[in-house]
N, C-alpha and C. Protein backbone atom coordinates (compact mmCIF):
# COMPACT_ATOMS: atom_id res chain seq x y z
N UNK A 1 -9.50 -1.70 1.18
CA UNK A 1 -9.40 -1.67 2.62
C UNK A 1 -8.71 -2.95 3.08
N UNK A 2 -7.47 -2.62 3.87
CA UNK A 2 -7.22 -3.83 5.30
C UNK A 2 -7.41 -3.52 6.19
N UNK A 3 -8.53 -4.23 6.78
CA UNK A 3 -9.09 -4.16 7.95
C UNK A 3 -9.92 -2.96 8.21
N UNK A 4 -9.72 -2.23 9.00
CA UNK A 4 -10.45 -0.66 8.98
C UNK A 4 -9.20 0.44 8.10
N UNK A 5 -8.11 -0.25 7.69
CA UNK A 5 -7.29 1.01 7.06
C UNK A 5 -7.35 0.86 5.46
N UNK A 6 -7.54 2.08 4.85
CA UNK A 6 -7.59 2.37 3.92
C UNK A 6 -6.29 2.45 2.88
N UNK A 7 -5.56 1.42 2.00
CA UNK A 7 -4.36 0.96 1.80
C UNK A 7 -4.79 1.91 -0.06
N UNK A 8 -5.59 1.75 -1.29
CA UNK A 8 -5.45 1.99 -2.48
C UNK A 8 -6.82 3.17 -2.43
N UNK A 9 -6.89 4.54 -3.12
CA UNK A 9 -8.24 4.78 -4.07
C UNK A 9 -7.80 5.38 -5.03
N UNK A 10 -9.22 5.73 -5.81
CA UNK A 10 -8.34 6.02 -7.32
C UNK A 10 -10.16 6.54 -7.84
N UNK A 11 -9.75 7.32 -8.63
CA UNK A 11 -11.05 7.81 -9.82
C UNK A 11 -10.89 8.19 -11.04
N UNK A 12 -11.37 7.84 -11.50
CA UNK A 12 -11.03 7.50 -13.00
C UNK A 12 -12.36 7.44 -13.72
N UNK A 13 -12.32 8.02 -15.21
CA UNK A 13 -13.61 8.26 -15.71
C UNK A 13 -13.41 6.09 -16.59
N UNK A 14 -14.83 6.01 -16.82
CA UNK A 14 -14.76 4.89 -17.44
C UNK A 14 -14.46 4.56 -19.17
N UNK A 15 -13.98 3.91 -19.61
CA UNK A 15 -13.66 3.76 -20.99
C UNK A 15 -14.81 3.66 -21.27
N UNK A 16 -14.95 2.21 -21.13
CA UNK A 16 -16.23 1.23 -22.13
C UNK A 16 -17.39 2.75 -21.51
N UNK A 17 -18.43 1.84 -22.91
CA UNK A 17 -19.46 2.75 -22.99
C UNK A 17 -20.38 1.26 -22.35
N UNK A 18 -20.99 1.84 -20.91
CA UNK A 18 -22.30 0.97 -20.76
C UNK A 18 -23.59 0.72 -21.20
N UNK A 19 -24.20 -0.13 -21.46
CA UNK A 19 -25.72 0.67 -21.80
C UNK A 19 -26.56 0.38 -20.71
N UNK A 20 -25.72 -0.15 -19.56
CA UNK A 20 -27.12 -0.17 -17.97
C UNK A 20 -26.20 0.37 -17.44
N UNK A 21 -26.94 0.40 -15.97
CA UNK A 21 -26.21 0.81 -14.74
C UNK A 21 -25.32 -0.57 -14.55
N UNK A 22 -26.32 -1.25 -14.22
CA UNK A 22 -25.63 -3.26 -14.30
C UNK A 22 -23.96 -3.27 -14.53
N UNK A 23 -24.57 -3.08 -15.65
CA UNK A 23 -23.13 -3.09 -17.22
C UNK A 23 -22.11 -1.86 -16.19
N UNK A 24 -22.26 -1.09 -16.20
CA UNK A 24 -21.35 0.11 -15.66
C UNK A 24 -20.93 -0.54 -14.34
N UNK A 25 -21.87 -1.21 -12.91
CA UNK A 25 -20.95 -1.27 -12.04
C UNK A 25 -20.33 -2.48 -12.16
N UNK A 26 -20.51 -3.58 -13.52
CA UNK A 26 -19.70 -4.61 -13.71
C UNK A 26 -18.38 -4.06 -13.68
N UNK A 27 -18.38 -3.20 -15.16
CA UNK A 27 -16.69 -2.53 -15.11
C UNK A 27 -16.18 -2.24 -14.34
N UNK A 28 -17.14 -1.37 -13.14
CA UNK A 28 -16.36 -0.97 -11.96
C UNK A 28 -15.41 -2.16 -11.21
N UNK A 29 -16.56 -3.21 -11.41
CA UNK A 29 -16.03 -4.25 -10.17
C UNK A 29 -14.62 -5.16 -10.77
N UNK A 30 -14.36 -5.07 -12.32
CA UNK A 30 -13.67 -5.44 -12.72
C UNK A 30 -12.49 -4.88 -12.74
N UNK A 31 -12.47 -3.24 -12.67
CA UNK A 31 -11.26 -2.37 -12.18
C UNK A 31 -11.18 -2.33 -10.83
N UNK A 32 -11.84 -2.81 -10.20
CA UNK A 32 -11.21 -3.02 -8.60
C UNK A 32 -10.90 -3.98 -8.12
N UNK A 33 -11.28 -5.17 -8.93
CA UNK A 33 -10.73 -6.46 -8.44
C UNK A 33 -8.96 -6.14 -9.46
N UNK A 34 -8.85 -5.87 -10.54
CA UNK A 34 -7.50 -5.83 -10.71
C UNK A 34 -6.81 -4.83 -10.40
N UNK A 35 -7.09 -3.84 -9.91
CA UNK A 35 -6.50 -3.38 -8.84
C UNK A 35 -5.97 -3.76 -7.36
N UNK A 36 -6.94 -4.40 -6.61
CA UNK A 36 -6.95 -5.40 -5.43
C UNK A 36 -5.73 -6.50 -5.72
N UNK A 37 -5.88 -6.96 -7.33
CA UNK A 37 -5.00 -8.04 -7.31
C UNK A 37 -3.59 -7.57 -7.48
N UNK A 38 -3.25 -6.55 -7.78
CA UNK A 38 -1.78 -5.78 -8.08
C UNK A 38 -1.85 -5.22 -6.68
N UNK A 39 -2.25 -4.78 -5.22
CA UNK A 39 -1.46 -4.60 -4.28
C UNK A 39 -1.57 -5.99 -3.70
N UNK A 40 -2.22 -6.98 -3.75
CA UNK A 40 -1.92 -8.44 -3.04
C UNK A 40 -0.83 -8.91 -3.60
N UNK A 41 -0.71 -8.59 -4.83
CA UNK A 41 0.58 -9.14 -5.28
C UNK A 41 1.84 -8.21 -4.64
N UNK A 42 2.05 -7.19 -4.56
CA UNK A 42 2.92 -6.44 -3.51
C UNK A 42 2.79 -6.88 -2.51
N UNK A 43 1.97 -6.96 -1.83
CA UNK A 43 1.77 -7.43 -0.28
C UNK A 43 2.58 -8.53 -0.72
N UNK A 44 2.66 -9.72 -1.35
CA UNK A 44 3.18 -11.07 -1.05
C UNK A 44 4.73 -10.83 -1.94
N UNK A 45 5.17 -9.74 -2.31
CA UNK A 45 6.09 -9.53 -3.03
C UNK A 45 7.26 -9.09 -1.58
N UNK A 46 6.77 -8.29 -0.84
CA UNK A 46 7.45 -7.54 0.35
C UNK A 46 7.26 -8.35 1.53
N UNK A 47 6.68 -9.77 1.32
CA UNK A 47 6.42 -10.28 2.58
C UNK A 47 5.49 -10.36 3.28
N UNK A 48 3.89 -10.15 2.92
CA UNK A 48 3.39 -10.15 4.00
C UNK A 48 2.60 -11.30 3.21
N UNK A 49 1.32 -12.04 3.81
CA UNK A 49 0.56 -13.44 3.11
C UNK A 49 -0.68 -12.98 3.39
N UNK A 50 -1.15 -12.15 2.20
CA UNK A 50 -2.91 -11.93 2.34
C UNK A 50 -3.21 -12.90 1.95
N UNK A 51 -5.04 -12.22 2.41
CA UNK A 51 -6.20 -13.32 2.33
C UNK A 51 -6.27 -14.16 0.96
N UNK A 52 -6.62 -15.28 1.00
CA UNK A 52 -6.87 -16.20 0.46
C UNK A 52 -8.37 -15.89 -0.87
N UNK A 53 -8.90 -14.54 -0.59
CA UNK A 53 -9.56 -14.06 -1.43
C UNK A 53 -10.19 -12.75 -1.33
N UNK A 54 -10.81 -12.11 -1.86
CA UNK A 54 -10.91 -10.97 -2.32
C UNK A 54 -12.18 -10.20 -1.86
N UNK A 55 -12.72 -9.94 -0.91
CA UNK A 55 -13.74 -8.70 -0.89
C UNK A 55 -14.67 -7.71 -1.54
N UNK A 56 -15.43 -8.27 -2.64
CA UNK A 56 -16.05 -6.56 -3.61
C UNK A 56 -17.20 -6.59 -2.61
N UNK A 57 -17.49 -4.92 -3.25
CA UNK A 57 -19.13 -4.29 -2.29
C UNK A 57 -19.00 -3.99 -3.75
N UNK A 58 -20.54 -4.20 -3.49
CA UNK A 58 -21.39 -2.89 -4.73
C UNK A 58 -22.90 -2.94 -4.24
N UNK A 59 -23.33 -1.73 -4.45
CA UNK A 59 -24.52 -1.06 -4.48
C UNK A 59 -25.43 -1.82 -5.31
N UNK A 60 -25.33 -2.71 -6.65
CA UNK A 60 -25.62 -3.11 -7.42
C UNK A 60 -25.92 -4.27 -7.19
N UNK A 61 -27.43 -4.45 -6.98
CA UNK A 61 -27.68 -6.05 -7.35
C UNK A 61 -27.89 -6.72 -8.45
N UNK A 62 -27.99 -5.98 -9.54
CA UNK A 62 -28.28 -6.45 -10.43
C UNK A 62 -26.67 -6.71 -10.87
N UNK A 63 -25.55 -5.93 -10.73
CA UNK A 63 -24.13 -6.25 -10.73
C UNK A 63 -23.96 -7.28 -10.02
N UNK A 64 -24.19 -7.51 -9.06
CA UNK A 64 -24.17 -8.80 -8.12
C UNK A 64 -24.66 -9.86 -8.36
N UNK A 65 -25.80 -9.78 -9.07
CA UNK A 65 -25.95 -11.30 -9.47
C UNK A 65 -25.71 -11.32 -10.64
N UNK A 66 -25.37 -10.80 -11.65
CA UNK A 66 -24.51 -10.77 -12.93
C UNK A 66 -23.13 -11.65 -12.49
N UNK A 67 -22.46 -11.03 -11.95
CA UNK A 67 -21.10 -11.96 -11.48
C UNK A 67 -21.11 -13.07 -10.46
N UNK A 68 -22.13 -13.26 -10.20
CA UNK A 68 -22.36 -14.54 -9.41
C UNK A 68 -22.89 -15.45 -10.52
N UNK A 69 -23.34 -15.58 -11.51
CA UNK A 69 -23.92 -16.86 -12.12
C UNK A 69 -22.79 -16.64 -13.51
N UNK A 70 -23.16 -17.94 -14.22
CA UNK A 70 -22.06 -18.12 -15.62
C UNK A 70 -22.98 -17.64 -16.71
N UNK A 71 -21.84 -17.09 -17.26
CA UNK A 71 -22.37 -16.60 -19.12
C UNK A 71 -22.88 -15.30 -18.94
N UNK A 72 -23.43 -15.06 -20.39
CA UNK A 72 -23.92 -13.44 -20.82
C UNK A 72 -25.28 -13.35 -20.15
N UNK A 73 -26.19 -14.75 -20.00
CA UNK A 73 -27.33 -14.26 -19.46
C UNK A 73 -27.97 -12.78 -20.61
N UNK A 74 -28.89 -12.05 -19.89
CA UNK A 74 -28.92 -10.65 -20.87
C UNK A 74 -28.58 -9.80 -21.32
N UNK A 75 -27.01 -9.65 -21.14
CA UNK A 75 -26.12 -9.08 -21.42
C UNK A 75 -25.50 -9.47 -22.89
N UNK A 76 -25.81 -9.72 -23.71
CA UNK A 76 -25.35 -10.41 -24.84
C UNK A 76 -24.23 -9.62 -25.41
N UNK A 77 -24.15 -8.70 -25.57
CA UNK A 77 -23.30 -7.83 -25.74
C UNK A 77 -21.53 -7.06 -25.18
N UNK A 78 -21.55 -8.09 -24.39
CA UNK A 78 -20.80 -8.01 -23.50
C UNK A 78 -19.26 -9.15 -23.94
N UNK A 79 -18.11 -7.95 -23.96
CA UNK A 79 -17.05 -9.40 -24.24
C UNK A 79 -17.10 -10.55 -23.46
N UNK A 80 -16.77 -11.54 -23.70
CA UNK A 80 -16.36 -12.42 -23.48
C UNK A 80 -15.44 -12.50 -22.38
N UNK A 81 -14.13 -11.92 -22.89
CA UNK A 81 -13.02 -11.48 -22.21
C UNK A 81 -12.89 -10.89 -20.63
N UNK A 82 -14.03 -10.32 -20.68
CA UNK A 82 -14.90 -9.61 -19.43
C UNK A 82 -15.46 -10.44 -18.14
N UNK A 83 -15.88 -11.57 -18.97
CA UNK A 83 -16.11 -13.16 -17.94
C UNK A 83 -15.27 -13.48 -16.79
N UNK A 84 -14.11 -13.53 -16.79
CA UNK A 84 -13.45 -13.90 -16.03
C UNK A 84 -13.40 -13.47 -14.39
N UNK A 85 -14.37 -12.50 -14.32
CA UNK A 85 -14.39 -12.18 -12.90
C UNK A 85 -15.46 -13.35 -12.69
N UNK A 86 -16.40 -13.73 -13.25
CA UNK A 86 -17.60 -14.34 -13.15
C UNK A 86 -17.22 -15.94 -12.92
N UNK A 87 -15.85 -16.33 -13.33
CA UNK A 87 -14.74 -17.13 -12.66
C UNK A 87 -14.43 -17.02 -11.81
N UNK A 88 -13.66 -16.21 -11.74
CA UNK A 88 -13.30 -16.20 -9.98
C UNK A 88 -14.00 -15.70 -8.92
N UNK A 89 -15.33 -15.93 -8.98
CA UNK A 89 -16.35 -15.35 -8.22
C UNK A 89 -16.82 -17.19 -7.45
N UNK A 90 -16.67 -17.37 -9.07
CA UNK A 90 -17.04 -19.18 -8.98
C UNK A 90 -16.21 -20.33 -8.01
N UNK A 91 -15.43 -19.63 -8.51
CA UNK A 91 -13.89 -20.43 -7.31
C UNK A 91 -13.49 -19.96 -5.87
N UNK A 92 -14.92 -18.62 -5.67
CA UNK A 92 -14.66 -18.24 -4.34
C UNK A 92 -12.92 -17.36 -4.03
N UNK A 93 -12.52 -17.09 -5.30
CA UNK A 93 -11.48 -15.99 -4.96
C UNK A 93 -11.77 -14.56 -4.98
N UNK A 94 -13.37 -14.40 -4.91
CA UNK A 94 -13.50 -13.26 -4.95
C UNK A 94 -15.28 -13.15 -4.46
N UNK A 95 -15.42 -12.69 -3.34
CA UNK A 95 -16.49 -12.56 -2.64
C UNK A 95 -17.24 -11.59 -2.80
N UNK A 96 -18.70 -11.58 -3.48
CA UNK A 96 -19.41 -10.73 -3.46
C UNK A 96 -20.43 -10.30 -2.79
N UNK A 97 -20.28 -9.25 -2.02
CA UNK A 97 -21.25 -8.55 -1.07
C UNK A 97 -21.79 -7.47 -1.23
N UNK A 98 -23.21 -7.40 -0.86
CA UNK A 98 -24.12 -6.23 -1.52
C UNK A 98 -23.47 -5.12 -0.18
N UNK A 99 -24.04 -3.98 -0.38
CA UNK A 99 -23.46 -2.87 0.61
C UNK A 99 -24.59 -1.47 -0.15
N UNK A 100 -25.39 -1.22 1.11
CA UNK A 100 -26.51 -0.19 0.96
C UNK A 100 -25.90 0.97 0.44
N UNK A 101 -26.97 2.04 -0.23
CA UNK A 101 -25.67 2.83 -1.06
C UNK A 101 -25.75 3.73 -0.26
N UNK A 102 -26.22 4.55 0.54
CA UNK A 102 -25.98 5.16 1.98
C UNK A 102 -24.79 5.17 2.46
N UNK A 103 -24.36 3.54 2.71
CA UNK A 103 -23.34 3.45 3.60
C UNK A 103 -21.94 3.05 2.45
N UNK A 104 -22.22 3.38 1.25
CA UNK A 104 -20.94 2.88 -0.10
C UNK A 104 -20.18 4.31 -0.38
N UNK A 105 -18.94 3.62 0.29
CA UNK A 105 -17.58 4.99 0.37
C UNK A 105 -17.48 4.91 -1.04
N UNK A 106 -17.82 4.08 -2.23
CA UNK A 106 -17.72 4.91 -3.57
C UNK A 106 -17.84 5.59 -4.04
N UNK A 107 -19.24 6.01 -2.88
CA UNK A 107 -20.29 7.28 -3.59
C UNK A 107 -19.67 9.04 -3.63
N UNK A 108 -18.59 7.99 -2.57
CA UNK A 108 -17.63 9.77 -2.75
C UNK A 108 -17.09 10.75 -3.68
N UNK A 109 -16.60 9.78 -4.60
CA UNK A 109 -16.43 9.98 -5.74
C UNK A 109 -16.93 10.22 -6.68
N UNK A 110 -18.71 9.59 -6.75
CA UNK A 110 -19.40 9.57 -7.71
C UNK A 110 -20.45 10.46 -7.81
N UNK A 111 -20.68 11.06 -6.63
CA UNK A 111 -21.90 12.05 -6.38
C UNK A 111 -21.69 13.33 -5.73
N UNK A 112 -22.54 14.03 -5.90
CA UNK A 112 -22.67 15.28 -4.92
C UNK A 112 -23.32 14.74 -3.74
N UNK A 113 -22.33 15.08 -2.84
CA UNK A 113 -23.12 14.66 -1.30
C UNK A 113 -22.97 15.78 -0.16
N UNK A 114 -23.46 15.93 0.52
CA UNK A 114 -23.59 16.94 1.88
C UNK A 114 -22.24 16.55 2.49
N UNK A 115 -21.99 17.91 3.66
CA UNK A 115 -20.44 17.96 4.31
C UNK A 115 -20.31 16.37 5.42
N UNK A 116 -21.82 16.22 5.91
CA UNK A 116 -21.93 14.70 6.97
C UNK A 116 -21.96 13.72 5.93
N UNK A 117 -22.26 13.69 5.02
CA UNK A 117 -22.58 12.25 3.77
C UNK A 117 -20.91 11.79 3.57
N UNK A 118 -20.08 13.27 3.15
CA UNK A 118 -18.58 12.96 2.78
C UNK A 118 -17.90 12.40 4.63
N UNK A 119 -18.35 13.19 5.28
CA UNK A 119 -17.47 12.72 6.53
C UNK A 119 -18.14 10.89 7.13
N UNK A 120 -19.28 10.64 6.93
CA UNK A 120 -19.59 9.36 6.94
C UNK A 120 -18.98 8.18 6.23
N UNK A 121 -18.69 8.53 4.99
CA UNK A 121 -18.20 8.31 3.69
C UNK A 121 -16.81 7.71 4.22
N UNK A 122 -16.17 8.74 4.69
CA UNK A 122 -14.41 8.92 4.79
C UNK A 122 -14.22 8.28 6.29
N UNK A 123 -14.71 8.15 6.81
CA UNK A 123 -15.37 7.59 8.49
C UNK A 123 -15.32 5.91 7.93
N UNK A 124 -15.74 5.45 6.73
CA UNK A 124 -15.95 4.12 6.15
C UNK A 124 -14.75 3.68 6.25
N UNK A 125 -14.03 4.50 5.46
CA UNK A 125 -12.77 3.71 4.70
C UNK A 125 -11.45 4.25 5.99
N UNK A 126 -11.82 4.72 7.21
CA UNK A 126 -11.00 4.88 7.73
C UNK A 126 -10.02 6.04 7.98
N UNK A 127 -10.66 7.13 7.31
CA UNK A 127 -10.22 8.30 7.51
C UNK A 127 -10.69 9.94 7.39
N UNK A 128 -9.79 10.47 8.62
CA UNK A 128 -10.09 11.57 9.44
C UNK A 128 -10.28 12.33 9.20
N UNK A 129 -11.16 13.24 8.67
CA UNK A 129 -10.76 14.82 8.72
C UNK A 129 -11.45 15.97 9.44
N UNK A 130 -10.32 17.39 9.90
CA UNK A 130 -11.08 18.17 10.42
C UNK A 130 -11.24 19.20 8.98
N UNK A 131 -12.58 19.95 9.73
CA UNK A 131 -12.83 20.57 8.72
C UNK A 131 -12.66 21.77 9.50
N UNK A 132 -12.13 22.93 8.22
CA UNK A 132 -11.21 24.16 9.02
C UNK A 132 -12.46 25.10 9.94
N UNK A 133 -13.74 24.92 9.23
CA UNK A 133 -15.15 26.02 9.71
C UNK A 133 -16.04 25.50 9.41
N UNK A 134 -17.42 25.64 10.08
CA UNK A 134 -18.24 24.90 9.35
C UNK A 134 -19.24 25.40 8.86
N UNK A 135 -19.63 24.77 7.76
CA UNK A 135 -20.25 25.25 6.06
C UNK A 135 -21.71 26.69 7.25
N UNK A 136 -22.05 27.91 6.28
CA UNK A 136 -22.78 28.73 6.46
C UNK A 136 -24.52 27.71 6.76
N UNK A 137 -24.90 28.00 7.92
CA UNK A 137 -26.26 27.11 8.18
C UNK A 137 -25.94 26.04 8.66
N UNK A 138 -24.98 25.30 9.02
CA UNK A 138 -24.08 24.13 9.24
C UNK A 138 -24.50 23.71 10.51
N UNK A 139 -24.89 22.57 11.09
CA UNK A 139 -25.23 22.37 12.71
C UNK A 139 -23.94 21.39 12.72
N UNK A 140 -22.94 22.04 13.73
CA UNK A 140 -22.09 21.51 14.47
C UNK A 140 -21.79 20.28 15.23
């Protein structure tokens, strides 16, 4: 997201094999920060001068404070290589904020949700839709 407009999404099944939830929305947060960092780099490629750092949500506190402190902590298992968000978390190029999972436009992707859950959802990230009829039992 810039601002209220919705600029990248994407879904994609995950490689790595997790063995928590933790572990799983780490990866996530690690494919969206390098994602984030390949359109900032366009943005400053075509001219324009984004923010000075980076935005994640996750549902995940236990993801959240995983990438807020240094090292494997209980994760022992975990590359190394993988650290580096846990860097730039440190240097403040990349801001981590919790976000209720109610209100997490990820969940669009990730769950079965009701016809108001998806339009709340898409309402997040800034976009519209009509829907052609509405669902059988449906309150308008």
């Amino acid at each position: 997201m810039l601002g209220r407009h919705c600029i990248k999404t994407w879904s994609s099944t995950q490689g790595a094999v997790a063995l928590s939830n933790a572990e799983a929305e780490f990866y996530a947060m690690i494919e969206a920060i390098i994602r984030a960092k390949g359109v900032l780099n366009v943005m400053r490629e075509i001219g324009f001068d984004p923010y000075d750092h980076i935005q994640l949500f996750t549902d995940s506190s236990a993801a959240k404070s995983f990438v807020s402190r240094k090292g494997l902590g209980k994760m022992k298992h975990l590359e190394i290589r993988d650290l580096w968000l846990q860097r730039e978390v440190g240097l403040g190029k990349v801001v981590v904020n919790k976000v209720e999972g109610p209100k997490n436009p990820a969940d669009l992707m990730t769950k079965y949700l009701k016809r108001w859950e998806i339009d709340l959802r898409l309402k997040l990230m800034g976009i519209r839709v009509k829907w052609s009829e509405p669902l059988q039992g449906e309150k308008v």
